[in-house]
N, C-alpha and C. Protein backbone atom coordinates (compact mmCIF):
# COMPACT_ATOMS: atom_id res chain seq x y z
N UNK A 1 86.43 98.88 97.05
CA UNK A 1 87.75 99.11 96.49
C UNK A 1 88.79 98.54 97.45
N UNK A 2 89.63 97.74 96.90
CA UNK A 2 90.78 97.42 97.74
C UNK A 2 92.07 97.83 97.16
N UNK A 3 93.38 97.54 97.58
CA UNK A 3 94.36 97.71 97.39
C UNK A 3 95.43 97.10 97.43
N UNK A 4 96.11 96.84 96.34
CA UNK A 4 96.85 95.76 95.71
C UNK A 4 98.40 95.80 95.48
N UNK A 5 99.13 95.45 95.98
CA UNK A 5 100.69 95.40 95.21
C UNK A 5 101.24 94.45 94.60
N UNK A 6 101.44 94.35 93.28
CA UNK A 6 101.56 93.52 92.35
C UNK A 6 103.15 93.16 92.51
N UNK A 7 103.83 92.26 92.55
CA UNK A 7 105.00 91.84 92.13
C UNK A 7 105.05 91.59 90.82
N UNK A 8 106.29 91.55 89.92
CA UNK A 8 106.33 91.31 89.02
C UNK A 8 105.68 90.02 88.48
N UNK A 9 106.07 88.84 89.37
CA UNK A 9 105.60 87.03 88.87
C UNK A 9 104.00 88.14 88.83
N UNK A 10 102.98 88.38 89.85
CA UNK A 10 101.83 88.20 89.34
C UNK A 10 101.54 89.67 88.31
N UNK A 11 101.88 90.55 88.47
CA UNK A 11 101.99 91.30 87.09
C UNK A 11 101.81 91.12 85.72
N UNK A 12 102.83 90.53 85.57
CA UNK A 12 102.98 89.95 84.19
C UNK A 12 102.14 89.10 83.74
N UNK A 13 100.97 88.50 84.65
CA UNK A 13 100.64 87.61 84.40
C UNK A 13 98.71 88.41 83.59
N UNK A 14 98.84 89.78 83.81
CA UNK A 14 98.52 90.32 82.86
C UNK A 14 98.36 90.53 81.41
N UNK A 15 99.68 90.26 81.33
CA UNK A 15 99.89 90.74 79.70
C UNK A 15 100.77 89.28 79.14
N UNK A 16 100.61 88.27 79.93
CA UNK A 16 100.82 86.83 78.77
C UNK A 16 99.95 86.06 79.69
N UNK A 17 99.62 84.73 78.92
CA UNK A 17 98.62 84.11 79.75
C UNK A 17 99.53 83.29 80.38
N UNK A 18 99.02 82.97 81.70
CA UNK A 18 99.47 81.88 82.37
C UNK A 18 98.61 81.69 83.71
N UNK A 19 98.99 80.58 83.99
CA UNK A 19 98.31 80.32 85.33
C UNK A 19 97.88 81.63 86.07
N UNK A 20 96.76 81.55 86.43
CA UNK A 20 96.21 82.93 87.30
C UNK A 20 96.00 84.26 86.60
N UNK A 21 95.72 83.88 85.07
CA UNK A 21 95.72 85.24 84.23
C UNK A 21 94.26 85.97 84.43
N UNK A 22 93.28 85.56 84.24
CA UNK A 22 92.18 85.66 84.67
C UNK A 22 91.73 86.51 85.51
N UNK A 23 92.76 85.96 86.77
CA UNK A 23 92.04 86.62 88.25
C UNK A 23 93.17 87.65 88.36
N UNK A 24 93.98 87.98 87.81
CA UNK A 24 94.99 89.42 87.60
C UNK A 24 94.37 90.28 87.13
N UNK A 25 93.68 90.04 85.71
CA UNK A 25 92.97 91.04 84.50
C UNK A 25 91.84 91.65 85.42
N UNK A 26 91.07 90.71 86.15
CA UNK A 26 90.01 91.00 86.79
C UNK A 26 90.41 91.96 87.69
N UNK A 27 91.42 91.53 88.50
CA UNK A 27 91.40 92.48 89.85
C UNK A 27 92.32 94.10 88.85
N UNK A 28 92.53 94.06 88.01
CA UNK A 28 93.45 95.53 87.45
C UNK A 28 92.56 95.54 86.32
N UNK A 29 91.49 95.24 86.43
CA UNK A 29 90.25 96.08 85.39
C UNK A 29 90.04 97.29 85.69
N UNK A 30 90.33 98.65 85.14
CA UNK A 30 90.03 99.79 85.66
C UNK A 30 88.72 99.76 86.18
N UNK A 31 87.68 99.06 85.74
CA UNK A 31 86.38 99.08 86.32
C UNK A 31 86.08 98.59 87.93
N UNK A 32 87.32 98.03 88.25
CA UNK A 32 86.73 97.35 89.62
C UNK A 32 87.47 98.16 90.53
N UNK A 33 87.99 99.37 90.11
CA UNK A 33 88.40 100.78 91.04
C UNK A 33 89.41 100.07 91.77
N UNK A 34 90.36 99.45 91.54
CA UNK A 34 91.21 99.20 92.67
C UNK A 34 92.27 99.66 92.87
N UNK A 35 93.31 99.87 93.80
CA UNK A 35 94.03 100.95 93.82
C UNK A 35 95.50 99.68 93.63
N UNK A 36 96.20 99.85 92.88
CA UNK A 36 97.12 99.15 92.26
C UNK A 36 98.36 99.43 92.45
N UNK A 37 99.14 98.86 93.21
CA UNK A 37 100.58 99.58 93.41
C UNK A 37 102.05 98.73 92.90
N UNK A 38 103.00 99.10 93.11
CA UNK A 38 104.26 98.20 92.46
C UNK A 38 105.36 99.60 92.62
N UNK A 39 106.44 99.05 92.31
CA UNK A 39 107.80 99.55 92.43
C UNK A 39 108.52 99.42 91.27
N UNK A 40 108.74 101.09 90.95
CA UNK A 40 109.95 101.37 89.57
C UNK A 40 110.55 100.48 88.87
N UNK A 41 111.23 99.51 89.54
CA UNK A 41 111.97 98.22 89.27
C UNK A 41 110.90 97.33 88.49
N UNK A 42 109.97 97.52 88.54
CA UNK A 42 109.06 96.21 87.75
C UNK A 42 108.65 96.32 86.72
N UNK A 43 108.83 97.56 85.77
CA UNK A 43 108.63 98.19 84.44
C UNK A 43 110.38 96.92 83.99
N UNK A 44 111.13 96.95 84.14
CA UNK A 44 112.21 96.53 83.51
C UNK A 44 112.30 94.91 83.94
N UNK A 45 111.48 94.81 85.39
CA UNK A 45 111.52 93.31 85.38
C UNK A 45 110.06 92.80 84.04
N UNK A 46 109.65 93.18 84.12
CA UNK A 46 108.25 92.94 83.31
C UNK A 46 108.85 92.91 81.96
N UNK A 47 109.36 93.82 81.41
CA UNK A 47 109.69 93.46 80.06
C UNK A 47 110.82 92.74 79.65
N UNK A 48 111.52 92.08 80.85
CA UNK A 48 112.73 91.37 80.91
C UNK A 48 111.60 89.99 80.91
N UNK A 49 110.50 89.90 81.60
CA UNK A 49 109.86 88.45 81.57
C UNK A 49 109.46 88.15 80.31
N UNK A 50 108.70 89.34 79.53
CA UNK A 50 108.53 89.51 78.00
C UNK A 50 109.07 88.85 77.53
N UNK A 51 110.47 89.10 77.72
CA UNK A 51 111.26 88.88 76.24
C UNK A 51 111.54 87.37 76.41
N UNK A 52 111.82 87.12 78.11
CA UNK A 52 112.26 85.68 77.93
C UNK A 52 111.30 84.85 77.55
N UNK A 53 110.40 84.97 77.53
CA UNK A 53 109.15 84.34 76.84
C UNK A 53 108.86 84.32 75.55
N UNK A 54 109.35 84.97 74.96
CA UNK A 54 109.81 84.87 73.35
C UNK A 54 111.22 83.82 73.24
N UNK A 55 112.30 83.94 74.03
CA UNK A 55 113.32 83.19 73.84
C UNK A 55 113.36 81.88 74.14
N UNK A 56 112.01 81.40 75.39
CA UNK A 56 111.75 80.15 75.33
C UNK A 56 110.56 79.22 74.57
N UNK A 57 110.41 80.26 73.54
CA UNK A 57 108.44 79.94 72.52
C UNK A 57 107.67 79.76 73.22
N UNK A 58 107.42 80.76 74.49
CA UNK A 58 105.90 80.45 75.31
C UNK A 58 104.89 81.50 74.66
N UNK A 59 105.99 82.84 73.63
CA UNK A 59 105.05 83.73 73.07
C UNK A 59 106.07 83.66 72.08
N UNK A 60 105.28 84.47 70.89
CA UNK A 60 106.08 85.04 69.58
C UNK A 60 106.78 86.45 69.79
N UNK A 61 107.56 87.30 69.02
CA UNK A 61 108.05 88.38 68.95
C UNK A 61 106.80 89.42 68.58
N UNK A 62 105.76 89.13 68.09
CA UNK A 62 104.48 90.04 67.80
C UNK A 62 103.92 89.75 69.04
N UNK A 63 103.57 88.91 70.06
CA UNK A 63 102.73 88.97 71.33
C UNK A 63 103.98 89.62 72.24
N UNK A 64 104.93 89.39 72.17
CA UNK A 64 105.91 90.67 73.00
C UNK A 64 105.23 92.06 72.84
N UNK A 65 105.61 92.04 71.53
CA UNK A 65 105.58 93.55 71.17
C UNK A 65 104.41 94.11 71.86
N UNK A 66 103.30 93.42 71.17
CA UNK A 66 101.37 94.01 71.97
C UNK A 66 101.71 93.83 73.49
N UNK A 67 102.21 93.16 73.92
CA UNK A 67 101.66 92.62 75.66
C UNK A 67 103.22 93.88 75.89
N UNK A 68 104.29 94.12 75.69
CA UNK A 68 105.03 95.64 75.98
C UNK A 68 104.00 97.31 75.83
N UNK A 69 103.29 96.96 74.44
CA UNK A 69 102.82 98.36 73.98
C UNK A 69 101.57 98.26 75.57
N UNK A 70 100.69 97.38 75.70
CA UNK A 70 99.90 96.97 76.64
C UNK A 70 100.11 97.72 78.18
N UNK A 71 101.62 96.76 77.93
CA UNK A 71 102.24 97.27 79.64
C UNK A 71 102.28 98.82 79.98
N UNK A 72 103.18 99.26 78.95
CA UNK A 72 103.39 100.74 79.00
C UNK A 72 102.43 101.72 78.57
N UNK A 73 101.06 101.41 78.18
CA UNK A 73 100.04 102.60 78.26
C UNK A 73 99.31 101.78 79.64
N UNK A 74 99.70 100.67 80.61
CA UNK A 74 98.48 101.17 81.50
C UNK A 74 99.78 101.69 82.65
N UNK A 75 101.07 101.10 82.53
CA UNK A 75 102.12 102.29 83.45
C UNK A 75 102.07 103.37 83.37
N UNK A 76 101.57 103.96 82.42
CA UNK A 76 100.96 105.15 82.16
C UNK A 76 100.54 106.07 83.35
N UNK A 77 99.33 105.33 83.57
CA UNK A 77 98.31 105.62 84.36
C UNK A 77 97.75 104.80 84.94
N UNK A 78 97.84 103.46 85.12
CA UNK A 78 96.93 102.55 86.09
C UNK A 78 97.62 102.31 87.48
N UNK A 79 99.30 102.63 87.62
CA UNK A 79 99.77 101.76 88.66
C UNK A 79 100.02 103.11 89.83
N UNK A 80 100.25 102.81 90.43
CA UNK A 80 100.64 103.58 91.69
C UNK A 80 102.31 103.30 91.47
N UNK A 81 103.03 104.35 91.75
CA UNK A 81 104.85 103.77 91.83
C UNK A 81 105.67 103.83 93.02
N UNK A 82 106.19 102.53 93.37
CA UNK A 82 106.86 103.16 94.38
C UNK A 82 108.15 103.68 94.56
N UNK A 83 109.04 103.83 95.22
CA UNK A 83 110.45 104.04 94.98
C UNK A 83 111.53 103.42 95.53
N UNK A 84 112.79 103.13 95.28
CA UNK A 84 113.52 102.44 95.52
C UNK A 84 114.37 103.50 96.85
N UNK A 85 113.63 103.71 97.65
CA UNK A 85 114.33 105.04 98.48
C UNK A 85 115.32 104.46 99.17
N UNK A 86 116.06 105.54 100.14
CA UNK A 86 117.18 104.95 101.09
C UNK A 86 116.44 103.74 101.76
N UNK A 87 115.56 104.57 102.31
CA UNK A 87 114.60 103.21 103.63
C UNK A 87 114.39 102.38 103.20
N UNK A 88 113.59 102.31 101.83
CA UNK A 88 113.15 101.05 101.39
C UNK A 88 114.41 99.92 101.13
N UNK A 89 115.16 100.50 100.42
CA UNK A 89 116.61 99.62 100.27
C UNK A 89 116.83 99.06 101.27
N UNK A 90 117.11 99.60 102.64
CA UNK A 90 117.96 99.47 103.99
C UNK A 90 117.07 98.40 104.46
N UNK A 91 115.48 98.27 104.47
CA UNK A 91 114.37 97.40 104.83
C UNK A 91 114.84 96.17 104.18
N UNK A 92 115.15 96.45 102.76
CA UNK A 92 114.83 95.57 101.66
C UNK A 92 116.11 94.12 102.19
N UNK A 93 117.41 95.68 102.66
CA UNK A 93 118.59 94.33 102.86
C UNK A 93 117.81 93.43 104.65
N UNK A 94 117.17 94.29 105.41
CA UNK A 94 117.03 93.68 106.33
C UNK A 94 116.28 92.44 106.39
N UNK A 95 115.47 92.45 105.16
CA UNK A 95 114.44 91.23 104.95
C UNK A 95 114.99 90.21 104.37
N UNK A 96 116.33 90.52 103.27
CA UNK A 96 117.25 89.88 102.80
C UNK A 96 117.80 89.02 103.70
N UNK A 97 117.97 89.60 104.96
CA UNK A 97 119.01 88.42 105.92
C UNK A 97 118.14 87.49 106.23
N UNK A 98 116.66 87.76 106.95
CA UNK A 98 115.62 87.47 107.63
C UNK A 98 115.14 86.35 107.23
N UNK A 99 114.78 86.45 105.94
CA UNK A 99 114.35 85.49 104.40
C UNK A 99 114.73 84.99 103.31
N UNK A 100 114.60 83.98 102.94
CA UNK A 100 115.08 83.37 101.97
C UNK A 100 114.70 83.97 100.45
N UNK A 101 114.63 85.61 100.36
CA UNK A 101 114.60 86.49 98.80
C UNK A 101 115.47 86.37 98.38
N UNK A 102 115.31 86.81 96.87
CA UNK A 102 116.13 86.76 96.29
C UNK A 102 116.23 88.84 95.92
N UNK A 103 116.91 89.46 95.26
CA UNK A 103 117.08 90.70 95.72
C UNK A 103 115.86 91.33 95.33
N UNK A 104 115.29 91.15 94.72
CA UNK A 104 114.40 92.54 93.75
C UNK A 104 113.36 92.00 94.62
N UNK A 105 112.69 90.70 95.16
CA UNK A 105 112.08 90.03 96.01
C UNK A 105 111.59 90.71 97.04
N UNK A 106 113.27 91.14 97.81
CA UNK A 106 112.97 91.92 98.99
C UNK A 106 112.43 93.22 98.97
N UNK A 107 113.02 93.84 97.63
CA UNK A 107 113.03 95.17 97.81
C UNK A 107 111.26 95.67 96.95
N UNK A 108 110.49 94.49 96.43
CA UNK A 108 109.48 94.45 96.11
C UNK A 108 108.43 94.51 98.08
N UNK A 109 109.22 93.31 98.78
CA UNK A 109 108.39 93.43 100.00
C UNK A 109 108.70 94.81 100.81
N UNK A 110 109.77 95.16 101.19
CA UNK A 110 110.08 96.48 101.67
C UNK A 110 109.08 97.56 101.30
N UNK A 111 108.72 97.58 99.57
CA UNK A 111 108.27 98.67 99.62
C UNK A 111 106.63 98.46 99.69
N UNK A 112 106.42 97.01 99.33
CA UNK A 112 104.54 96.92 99.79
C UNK A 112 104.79 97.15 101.46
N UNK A 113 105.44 97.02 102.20
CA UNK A 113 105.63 97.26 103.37
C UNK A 113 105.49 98.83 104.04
N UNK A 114 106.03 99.38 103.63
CA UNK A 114 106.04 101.05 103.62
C UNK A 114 104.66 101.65 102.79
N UNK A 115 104.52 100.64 101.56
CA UNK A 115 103.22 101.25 101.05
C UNK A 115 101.88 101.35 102.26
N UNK A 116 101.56 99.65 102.90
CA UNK A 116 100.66 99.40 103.61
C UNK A 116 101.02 100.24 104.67
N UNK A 117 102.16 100.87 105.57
CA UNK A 117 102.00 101.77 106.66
C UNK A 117 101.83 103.26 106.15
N UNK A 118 102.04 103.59 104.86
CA UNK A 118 101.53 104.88 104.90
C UNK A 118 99.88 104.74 104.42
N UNK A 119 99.04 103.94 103.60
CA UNK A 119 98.01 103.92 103.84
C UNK A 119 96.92 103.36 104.87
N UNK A 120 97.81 103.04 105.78
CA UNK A 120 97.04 102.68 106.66
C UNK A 120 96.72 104.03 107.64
N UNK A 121 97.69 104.63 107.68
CA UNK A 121 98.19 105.95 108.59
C UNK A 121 96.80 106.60 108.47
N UNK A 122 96.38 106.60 106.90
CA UNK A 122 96.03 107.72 105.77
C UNK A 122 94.68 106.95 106.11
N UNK A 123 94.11 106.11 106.83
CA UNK A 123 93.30 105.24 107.15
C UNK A 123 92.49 104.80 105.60
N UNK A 124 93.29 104.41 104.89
CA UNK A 124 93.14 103.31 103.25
C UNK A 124 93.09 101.68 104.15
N UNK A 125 92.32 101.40 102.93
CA UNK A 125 92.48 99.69 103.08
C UNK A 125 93.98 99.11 102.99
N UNK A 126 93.98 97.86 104.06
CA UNK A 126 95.48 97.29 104.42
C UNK A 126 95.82 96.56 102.83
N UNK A 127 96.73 97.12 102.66
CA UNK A 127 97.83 96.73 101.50
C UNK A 127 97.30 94.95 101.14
N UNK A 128 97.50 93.98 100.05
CA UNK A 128 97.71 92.83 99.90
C UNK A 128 98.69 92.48 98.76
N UNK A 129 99.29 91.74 99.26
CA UNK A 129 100.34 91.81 98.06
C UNK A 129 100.40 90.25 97.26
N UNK A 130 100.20 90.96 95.88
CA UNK A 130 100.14 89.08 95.33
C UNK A 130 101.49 88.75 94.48
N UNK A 131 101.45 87.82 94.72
CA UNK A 131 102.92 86.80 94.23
C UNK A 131 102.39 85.44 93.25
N UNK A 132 103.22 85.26 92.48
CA UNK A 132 103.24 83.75 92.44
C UNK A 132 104.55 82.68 93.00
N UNK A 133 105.81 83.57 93.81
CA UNK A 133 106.08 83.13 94.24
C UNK A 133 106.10 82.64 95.93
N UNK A 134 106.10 81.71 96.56
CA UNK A 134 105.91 80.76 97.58
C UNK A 134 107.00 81.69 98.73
N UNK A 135 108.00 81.81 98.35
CA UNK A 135 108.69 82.31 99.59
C UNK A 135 108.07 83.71 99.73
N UNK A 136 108.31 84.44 98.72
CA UNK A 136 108.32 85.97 98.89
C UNK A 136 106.24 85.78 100.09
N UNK A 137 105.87 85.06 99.35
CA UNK A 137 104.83 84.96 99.86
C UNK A 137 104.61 84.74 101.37
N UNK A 138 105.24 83.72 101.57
CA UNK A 138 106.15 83.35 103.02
C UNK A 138 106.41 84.36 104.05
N UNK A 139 107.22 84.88 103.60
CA UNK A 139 107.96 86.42 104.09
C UNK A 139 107.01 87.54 103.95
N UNK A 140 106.00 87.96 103.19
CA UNK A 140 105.04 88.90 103.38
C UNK A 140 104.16 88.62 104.11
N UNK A 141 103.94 87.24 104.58
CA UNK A 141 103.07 87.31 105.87
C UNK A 141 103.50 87.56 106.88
N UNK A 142 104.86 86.51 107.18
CA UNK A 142 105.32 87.05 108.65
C UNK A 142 105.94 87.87 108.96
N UNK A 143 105.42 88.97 107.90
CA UNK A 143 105.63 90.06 108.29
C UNK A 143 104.24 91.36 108.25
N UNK A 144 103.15 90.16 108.24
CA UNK A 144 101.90 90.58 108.51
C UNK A 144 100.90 91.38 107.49
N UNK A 145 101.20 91.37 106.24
CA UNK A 145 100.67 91.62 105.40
C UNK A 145 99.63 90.46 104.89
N UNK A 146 98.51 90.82 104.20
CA UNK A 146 98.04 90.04 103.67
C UNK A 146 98.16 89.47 102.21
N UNK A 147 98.02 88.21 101.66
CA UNK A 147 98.89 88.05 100.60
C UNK A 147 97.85 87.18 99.46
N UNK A 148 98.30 87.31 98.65
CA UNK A 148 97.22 86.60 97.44
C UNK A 148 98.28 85.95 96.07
N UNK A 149 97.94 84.58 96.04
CA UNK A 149 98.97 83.65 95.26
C UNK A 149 97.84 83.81 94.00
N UNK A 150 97.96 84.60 92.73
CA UNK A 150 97.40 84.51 91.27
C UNK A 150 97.51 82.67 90.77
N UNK A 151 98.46 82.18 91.36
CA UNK A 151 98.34 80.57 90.90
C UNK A 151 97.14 79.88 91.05
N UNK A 152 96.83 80.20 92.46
CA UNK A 152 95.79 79.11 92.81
C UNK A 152 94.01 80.09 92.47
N UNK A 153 94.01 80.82 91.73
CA UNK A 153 92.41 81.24 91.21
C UNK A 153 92.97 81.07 89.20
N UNK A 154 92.49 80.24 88.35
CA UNK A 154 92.59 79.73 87.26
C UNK A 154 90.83 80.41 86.89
């Protein structure tokens, strides 16, 4: 069992196909026990990616709808949540100066950041956090996390 923090880019990549859909479904198969984490904020970024994907015809208004109903029974119960706390914020702006994020970016790394030191404490497997974007990716290493790009496994 390992342990995962999803950003929204590789999230989503769940519930529409795209590059790296495959190796998302796989690793958040309830069967492969993995412990799955993300932050409050990504329920509204996720269905904000939805929709724009209907507005640019990469999906229809019926594959919205299923890949939303989808999202929200495994938020249910599949994800771990994190929170947008004082600390995490205050981290979030500090990584902001540090790195080239953009906001929800940071405050996505802040909180895989705080996630991986309280399970590590708790002696859990070290946090990995996957992206499909390049900077955020950037910035979660050097800041010593381990990191996994959904782009490059097809």
């Amino acid at each position: 069992m390992a342990s995962f923090y999803l950003d929204t880019s590789a999230l989503v990549k769940r519930y529409a196909i795209e590059p790296g859909t495959s190796w998302i479904v796989g690793l958040t198969n309830p069967a492969a026990a993995h412990l799955l984490y993300t932050i409050r904020l990504t329920v509204a970024e996720t269905i904000a990616a939805l929709y724009r994907k209907v507005r640019t015809g990469e999906i229809d208004a019926r594959q919205a709808r299923q890949a939303e109903a989808a999202f929200r029974a495994d938020w249910a119960w599949q994800y771990e949540i994190g929170e947008a706390t004082e600390a995490v914020v205050e981290r979030a702006m500090t990584l902001a100066r540090r790195y080239p994020l953009r906001g929800y970016d940071a405050l996505h790394l802040a909180a895989a950041l705080e996630i991986d030191n309280v399970a590590q404490g708790a002696g859990l497997a070290p946090l990995t956090l996957l992206s499909a974007d390049g900077q955020h990716l950037a910035a979660a290493t050097s800041e010593g996390l381990a990191v996994g790009d959904p782009n490059r496994h097809q």
